[in-house]
N, C-alpha and C. Protein backbone atom coordinates (compact mmCIF):
# COMPACT_ATOMS: atom_id res chain seq x y z
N UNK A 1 -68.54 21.69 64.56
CA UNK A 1 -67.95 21.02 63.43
C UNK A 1 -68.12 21.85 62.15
N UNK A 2 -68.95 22.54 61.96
CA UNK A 2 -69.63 23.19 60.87
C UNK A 2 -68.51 24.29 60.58
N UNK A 3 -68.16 24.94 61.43
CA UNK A 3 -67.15 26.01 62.37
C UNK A 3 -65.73 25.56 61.52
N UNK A 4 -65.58 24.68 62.09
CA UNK A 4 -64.16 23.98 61.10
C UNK A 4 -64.26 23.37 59.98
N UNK A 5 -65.16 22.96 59.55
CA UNK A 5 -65.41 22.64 57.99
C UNK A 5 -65.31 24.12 56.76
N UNK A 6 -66.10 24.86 57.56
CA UNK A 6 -65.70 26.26 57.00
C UNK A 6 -64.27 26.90 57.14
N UNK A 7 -63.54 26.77 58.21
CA UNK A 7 -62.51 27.62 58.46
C UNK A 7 -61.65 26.57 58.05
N UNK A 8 -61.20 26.08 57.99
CA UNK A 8 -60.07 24.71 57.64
C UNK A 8 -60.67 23.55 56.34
N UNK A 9 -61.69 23.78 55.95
CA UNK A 9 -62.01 22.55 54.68
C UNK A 9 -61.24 23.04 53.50
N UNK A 10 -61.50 24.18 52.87
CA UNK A 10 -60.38 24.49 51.93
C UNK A 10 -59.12 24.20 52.34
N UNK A 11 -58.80 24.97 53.21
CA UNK A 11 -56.93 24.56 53.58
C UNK A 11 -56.45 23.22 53.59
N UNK A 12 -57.48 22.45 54.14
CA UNK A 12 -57.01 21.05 54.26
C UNK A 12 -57.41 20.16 52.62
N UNK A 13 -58.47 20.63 52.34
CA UNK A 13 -58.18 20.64 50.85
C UNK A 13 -56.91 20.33 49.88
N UNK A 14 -57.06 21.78 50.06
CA UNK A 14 -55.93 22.22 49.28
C UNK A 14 -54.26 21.30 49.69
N UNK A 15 -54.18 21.12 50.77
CA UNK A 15 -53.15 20.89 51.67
C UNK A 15 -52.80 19.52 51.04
N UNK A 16 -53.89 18.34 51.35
CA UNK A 16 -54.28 16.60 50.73
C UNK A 16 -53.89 16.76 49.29
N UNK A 17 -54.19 17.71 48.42
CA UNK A 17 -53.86 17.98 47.26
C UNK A 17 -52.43 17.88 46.47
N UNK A 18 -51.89 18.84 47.50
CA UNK A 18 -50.54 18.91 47.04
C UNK A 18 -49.93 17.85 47.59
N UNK A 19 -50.14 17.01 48.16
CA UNK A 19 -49.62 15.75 48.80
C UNK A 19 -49.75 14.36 47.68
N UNK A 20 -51.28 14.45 47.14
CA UNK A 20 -51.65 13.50 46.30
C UNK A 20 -51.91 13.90 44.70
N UNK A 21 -52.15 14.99 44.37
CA UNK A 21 -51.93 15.44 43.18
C UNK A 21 -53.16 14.88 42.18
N UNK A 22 -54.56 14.31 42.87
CA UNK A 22 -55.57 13.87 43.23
C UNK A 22 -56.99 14.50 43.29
N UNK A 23 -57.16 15.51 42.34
CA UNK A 23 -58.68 16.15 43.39
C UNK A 23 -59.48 15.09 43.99
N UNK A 24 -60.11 14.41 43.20
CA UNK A 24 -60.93 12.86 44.13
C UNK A 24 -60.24 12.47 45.43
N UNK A 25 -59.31 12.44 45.38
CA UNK A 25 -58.53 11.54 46.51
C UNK A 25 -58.65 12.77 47.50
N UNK A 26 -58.27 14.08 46.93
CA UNK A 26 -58.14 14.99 47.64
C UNK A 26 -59.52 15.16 48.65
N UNK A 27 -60.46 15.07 47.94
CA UNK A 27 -62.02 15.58 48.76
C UNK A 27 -62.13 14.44 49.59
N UNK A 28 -61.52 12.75 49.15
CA UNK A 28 -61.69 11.91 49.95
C UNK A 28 -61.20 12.24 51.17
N UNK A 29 -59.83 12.75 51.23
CA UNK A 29 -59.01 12.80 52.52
C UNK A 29 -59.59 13.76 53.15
N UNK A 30 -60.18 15.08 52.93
CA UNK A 30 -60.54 15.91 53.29
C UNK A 30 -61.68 15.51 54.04
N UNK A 31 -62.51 14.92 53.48
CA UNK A 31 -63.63 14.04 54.46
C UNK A 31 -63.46 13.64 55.23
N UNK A 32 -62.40 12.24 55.23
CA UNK A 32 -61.99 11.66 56.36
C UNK A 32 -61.20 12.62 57.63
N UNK A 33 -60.65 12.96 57.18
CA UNK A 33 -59.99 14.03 58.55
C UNK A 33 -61.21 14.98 59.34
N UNK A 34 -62.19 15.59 58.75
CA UNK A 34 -63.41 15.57 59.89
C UNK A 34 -63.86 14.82 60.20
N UNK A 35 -64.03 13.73 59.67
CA UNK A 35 -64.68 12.41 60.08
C UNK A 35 -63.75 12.14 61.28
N UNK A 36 -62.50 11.85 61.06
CA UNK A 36 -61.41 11.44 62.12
C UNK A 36 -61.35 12.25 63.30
N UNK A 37 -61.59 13.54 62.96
CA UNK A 37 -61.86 14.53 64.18
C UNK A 37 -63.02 14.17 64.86
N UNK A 38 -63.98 14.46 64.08
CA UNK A 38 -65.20 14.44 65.19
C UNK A 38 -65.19 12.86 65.74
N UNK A 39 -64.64 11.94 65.51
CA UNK A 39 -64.72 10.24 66.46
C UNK A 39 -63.35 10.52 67.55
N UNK A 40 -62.65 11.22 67.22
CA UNK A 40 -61.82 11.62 67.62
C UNK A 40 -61.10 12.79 68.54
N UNK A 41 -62.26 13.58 68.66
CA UNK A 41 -61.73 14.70 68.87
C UNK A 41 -61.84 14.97 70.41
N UNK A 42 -62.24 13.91 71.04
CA UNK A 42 -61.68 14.16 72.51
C UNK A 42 -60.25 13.75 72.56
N UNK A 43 -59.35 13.30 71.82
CA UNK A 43 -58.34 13.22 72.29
C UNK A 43 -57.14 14.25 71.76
N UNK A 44 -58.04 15.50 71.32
CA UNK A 44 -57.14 16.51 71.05
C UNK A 44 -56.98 17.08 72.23
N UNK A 45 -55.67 17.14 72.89
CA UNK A 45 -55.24 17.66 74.20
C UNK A 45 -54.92 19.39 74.05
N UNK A 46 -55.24 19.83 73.13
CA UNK A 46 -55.51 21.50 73.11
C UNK A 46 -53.85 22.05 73.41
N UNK A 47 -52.72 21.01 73.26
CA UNK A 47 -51.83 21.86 73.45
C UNK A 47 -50.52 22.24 72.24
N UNK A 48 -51.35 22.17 70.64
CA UNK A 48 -50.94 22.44 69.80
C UNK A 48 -52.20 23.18 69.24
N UNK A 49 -52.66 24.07 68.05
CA UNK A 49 -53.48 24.81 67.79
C UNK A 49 -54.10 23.95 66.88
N UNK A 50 -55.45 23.77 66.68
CA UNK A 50 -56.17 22.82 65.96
C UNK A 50 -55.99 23.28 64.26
N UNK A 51 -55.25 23.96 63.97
CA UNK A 51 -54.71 24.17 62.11
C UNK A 51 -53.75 23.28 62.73
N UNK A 52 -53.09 22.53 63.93
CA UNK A 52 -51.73 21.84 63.67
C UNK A 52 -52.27 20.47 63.80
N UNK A 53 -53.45 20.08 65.07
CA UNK A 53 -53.86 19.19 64.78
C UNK A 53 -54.27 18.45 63.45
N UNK A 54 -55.32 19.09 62.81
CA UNK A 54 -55.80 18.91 61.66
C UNK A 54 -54.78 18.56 60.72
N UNK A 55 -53.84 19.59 60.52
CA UNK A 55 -52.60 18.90 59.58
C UNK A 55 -51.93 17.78 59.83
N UNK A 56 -51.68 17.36 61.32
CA UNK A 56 -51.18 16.35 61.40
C UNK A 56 -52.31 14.89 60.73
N UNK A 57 -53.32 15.29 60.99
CA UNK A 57 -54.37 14.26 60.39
C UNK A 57 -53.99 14.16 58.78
N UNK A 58 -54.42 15.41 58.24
CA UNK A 58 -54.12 15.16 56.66
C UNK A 58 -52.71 14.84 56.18
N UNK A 59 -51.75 14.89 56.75
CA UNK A 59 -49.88 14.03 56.58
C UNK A 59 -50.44 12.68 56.83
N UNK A 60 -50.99 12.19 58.11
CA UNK A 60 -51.07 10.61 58.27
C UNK A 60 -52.05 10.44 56.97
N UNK A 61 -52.98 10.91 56.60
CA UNK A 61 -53.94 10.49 55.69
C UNK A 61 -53.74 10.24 54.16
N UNK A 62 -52.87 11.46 54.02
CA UNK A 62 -51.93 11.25 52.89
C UNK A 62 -51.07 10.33 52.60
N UNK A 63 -50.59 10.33 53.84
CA UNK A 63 -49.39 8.70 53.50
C UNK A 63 -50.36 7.84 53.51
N UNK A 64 -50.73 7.41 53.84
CA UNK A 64 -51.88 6.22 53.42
C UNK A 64 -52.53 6.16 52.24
N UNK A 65 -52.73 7.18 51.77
CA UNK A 65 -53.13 7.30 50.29
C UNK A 65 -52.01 6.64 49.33
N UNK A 66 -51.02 7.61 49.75
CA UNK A 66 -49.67 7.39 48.64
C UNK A 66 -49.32 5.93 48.33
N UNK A 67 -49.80 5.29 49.88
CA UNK A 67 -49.04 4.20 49.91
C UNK A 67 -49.81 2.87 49.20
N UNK A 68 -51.03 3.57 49.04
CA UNK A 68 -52.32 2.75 48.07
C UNK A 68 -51.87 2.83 46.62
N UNK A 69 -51.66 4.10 46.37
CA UNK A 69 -51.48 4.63 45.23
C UNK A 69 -49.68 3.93 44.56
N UNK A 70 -48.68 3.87 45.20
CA UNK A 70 -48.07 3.07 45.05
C UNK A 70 -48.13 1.77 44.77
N UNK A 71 -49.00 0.75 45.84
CA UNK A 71 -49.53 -0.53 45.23
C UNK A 71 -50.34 -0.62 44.42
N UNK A 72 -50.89 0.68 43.55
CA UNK A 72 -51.57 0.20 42.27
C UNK A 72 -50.84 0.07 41.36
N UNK A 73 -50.11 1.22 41.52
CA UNK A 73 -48.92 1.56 40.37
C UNK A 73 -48.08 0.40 39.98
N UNK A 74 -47.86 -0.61 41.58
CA UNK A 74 -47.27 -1.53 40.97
C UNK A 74 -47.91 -2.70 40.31
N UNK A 75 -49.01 -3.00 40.63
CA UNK A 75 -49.98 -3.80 39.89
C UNK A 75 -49.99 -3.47 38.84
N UNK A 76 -50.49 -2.14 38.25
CA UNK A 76 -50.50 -1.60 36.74
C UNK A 76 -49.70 -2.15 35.76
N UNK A 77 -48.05 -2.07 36.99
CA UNK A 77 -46.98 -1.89 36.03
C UNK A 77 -47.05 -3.58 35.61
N UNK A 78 -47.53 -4.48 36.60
CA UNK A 78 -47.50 -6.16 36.06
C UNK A 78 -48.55 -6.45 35.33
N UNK A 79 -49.34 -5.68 34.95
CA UNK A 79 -50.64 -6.02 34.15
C UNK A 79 -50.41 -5.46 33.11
N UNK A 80 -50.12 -6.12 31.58
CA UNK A 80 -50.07 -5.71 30.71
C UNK A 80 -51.52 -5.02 30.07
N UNK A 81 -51.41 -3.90 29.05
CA UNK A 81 -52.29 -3.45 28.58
C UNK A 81 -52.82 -2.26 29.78
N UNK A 82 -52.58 -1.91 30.33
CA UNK A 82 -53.25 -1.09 31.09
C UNK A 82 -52.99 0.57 31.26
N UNK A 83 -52.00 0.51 30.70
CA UNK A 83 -51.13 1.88 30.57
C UNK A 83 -50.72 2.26 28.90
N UNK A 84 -51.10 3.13 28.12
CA UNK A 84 -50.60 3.64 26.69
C UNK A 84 -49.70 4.35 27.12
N UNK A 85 -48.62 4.04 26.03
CA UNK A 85 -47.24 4.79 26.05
C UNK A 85 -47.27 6.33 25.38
N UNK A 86 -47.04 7.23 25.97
CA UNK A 86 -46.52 8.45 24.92
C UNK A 86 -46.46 8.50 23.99
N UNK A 87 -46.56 9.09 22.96
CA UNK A 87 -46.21 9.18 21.63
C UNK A 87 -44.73 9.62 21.73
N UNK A 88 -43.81 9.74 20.77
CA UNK A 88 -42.09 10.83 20.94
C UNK A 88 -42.63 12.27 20.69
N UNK A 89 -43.53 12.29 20.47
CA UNK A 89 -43.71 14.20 19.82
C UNK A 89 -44.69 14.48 21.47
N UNK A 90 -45.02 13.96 21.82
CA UNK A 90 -45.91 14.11 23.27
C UNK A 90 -44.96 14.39 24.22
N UNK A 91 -43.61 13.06 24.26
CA UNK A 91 -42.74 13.17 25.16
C UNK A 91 -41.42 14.67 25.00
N UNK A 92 -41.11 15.04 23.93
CA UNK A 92 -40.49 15.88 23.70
C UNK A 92 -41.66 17.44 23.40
N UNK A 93 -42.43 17.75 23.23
CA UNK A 93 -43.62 18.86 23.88
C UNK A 93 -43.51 18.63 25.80
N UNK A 94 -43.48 17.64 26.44
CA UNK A 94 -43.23 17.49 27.70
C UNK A 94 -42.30 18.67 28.18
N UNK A 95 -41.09 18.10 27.94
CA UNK A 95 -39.78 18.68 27.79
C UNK A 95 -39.51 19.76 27.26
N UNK A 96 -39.72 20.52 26.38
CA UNK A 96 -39.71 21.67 25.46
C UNK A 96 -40.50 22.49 26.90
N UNK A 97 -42.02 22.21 26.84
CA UNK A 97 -42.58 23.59 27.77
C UNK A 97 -41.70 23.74 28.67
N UNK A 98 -41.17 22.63 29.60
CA UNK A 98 -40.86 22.85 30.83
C UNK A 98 -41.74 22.39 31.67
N UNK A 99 -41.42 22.41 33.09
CA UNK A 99 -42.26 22.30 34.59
C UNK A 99 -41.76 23.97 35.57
N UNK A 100 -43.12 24.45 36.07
CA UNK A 100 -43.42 25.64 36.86
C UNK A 100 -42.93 24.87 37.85
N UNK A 101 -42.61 25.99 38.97
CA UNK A 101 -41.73 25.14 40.15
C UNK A 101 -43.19 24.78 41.16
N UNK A 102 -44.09 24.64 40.73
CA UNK A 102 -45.58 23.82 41.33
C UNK A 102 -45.24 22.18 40.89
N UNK A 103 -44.96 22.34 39.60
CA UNK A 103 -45.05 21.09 39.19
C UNK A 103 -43.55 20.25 39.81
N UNK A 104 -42.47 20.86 39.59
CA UNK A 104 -40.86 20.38 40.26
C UNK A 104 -40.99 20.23 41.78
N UNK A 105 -42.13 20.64 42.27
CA UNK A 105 -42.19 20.13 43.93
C UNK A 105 -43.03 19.43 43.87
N UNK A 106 -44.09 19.03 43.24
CA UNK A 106 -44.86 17.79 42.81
C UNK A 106 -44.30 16.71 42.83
N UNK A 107 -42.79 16.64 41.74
CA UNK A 107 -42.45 15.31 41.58
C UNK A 107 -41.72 15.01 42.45
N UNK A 108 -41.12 15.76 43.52
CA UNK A 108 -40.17 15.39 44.62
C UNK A 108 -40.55 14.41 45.49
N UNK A 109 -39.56 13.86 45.75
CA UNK A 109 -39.97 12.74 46.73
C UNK A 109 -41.04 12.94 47.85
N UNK A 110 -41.93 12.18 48.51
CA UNK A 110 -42.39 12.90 49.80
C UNK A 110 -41.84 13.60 51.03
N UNK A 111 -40.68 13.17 51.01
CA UNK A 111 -40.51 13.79 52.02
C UNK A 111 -39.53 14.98 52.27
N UNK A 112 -39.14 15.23 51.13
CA UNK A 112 -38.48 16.35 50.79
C UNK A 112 -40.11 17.62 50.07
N UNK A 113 -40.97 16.80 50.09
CA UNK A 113 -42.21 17.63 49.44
C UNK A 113 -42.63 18.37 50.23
N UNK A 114 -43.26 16.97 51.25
CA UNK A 114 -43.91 17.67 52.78
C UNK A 114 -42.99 18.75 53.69
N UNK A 115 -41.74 18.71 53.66
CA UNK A 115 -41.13 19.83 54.14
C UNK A 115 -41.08 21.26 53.53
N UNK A 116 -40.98 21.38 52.20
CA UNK A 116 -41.01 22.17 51.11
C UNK A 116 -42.27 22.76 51.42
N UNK A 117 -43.25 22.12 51.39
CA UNK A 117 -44.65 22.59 51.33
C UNK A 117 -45.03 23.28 52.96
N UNK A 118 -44.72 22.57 53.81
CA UNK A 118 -45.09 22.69 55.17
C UNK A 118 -44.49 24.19 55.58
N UNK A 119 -43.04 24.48 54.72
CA UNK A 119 -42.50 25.55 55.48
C UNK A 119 -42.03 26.94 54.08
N UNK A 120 -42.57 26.61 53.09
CA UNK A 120 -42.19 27.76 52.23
C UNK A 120 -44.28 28.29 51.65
N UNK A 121 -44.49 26.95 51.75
CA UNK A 121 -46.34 27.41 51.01
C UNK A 121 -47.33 27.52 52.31
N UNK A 122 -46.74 26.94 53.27
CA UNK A 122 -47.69 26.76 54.83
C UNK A 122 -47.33 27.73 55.84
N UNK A 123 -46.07 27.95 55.97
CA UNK A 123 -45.07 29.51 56.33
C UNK A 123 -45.48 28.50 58.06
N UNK A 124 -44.96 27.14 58.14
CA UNK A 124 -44.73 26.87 59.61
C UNK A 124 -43.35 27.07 59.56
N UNK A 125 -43.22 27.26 60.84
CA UNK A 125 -41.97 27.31 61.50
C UNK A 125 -41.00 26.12 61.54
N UNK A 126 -39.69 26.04 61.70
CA UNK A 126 -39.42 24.82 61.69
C UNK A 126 -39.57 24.30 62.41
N UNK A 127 -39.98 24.41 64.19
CA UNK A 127 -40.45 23.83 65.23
C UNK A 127 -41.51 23.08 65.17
N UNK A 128 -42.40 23.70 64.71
CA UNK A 128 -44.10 23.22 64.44
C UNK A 128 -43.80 22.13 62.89
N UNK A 129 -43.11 22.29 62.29
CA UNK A 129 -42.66 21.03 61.22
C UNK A 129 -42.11 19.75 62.15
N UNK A 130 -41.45 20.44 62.98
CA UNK A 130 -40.90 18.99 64.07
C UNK A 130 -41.86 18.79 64.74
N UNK A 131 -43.05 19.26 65.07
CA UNK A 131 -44.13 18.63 65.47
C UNK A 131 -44.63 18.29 64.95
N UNK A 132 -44.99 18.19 63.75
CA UNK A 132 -45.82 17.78 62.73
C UNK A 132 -45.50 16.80 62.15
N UNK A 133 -44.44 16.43 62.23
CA UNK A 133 -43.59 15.13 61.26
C UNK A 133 -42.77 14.02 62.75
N UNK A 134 -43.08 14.71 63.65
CA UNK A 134 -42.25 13.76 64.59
C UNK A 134 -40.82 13.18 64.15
N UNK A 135 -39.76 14.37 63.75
CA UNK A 135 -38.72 14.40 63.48
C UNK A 135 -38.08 14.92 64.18
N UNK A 136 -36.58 14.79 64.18
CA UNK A 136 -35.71 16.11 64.81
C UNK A 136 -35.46 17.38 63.92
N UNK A 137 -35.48 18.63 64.28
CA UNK A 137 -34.95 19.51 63.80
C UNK A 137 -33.89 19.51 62.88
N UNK A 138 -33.08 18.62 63.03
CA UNK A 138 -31.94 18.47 62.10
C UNK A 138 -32.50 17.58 61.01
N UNK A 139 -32.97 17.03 61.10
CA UNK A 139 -33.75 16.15 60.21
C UNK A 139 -34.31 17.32 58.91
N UNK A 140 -35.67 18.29 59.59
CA UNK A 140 -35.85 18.78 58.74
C UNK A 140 -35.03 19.54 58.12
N UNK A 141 -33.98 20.47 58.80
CA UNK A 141 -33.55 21.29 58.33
C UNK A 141 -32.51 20.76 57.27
N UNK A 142 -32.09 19.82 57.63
CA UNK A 142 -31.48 18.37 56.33
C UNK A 142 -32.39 18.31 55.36
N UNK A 143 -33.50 18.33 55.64
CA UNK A 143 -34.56 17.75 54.34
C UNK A 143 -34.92 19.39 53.50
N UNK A 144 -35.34 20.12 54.54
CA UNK A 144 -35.82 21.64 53.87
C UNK A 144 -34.26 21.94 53.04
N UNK A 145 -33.04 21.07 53.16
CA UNK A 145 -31.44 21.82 52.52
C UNK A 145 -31.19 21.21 51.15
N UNK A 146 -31.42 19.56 51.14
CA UNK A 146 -31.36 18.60 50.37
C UNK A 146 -32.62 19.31 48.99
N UNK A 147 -33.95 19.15 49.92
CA UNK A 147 -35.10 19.80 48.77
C UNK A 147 -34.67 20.81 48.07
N UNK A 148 -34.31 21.84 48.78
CA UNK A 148 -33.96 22.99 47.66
C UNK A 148 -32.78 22.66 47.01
N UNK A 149 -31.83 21.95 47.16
CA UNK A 149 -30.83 21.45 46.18
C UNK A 149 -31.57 20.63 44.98
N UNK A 150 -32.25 20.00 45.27
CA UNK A 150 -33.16 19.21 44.36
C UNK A 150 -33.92 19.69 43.33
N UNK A 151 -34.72 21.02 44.26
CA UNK A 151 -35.25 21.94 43.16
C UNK A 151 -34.65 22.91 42.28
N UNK A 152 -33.52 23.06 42.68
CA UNK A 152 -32.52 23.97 42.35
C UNK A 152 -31.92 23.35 40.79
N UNK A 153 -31.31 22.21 40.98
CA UNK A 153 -31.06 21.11 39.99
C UNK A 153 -32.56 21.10 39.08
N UNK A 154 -33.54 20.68 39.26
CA UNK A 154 -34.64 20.10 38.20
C UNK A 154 -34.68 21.36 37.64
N UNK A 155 -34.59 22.85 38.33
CA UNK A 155 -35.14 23.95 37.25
C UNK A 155 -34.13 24.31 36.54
N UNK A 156 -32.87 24.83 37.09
CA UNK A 156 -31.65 24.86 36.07
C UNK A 156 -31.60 23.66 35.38
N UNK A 157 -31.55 22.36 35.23
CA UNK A 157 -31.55 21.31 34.04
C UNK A 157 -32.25 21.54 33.03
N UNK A 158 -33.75 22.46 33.32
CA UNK A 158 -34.47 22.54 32.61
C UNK A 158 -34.64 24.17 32.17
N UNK A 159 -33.71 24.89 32.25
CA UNK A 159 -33.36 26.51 31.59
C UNK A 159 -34.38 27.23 32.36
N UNK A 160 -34.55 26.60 33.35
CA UNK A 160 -35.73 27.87 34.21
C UNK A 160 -34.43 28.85 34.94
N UNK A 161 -35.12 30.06 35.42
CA UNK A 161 -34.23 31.03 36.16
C UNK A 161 -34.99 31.19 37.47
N UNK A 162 -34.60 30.77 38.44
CA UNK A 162 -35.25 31.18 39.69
C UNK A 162 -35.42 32.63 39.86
N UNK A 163 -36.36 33.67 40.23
CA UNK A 163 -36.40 34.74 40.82
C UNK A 163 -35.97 34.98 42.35
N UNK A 164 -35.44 36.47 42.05
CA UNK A 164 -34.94 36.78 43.46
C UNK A 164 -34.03 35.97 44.37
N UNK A 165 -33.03 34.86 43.85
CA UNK A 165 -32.32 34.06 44.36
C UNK A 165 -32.82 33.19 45.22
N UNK A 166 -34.24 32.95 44.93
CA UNK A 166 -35.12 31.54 45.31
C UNK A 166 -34.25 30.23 45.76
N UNK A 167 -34.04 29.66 46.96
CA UNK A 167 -33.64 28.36 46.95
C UNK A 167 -31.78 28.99 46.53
């Protein structure tokens, strides 16, 4: 266990991260997925490579997060007082800097994220994305087509120039 806490705790880290946008949440998930392994880990059948196992843990773990994190958001939003509004000089400094294309795949939906991330920052294949998401191939390759249209749109709206014909 020690073995994979070292070789995979950053990655999976890092990985929960860009999913939840969270460090706390992030180290939480990161916990739980060794935790989930080692109660678990006889039923890894050894016939995907344990960086695929493991990821598949931190996607299920993540959505579960999100989906917490959603029902607060909506509580928040019915509880008055709980949220301060922007200032206009806060909201337009927003806008003026811009968003790095870290931050424009941040705000993307999930599931145009998790594909984005899985196969341009994770360099899987699109096969091993269809294993990983229990999708069809067309699916992703729909979602990896749609995302970069998406990102394509948020950075030109916002006077960015993609390099090297990015996307």
């Amino acid at each position: 266990m020690r073995r994979l806490i070292e070789e995979y705790g950053e990655y999976i880290y890092h990985f929960a991260y860009l999913y939840v946008k969270d460090k706390q949440v992030a180290e939480e998930i990161t916990q739980d997925v060794f935790y989930t392994y080692s109660v678990k880990s006889n039923q890894f059948r050894g016939e995907a490579s344990i960086k695929t196992y493991l990821t598949r843990i931190v996607i299920n773990k993540s959505h579960d997060e999100l989906r917490k994190m959603k029902r607060r958001t909506m509580l928040q939003a019915i509880l008055p007082f709980t949220k301060t509004a922007c200032s206009a000089e806060q909201e337009v400094l927003v806008k003026v800097q811009g968003r790095s294309l870290k931050e424009a795949v941040w705000n993307m939906p999930v599931h145009y994220r998790e594909v984005i991330i899985l196969y341009y920052y994770e360099e899987f294949a699109i096969k091993e994305i269809v294993s990983l998401l229990g999708t069809s191939e067309n699916t992703i390759r729909t979602r990896l087509r749609r995302g970069r249209k998406l990102l394509k749109q948020q950075l030109t709206d916002e006077g960015e120039v993609l390099l090297d014909g990015q996307f």
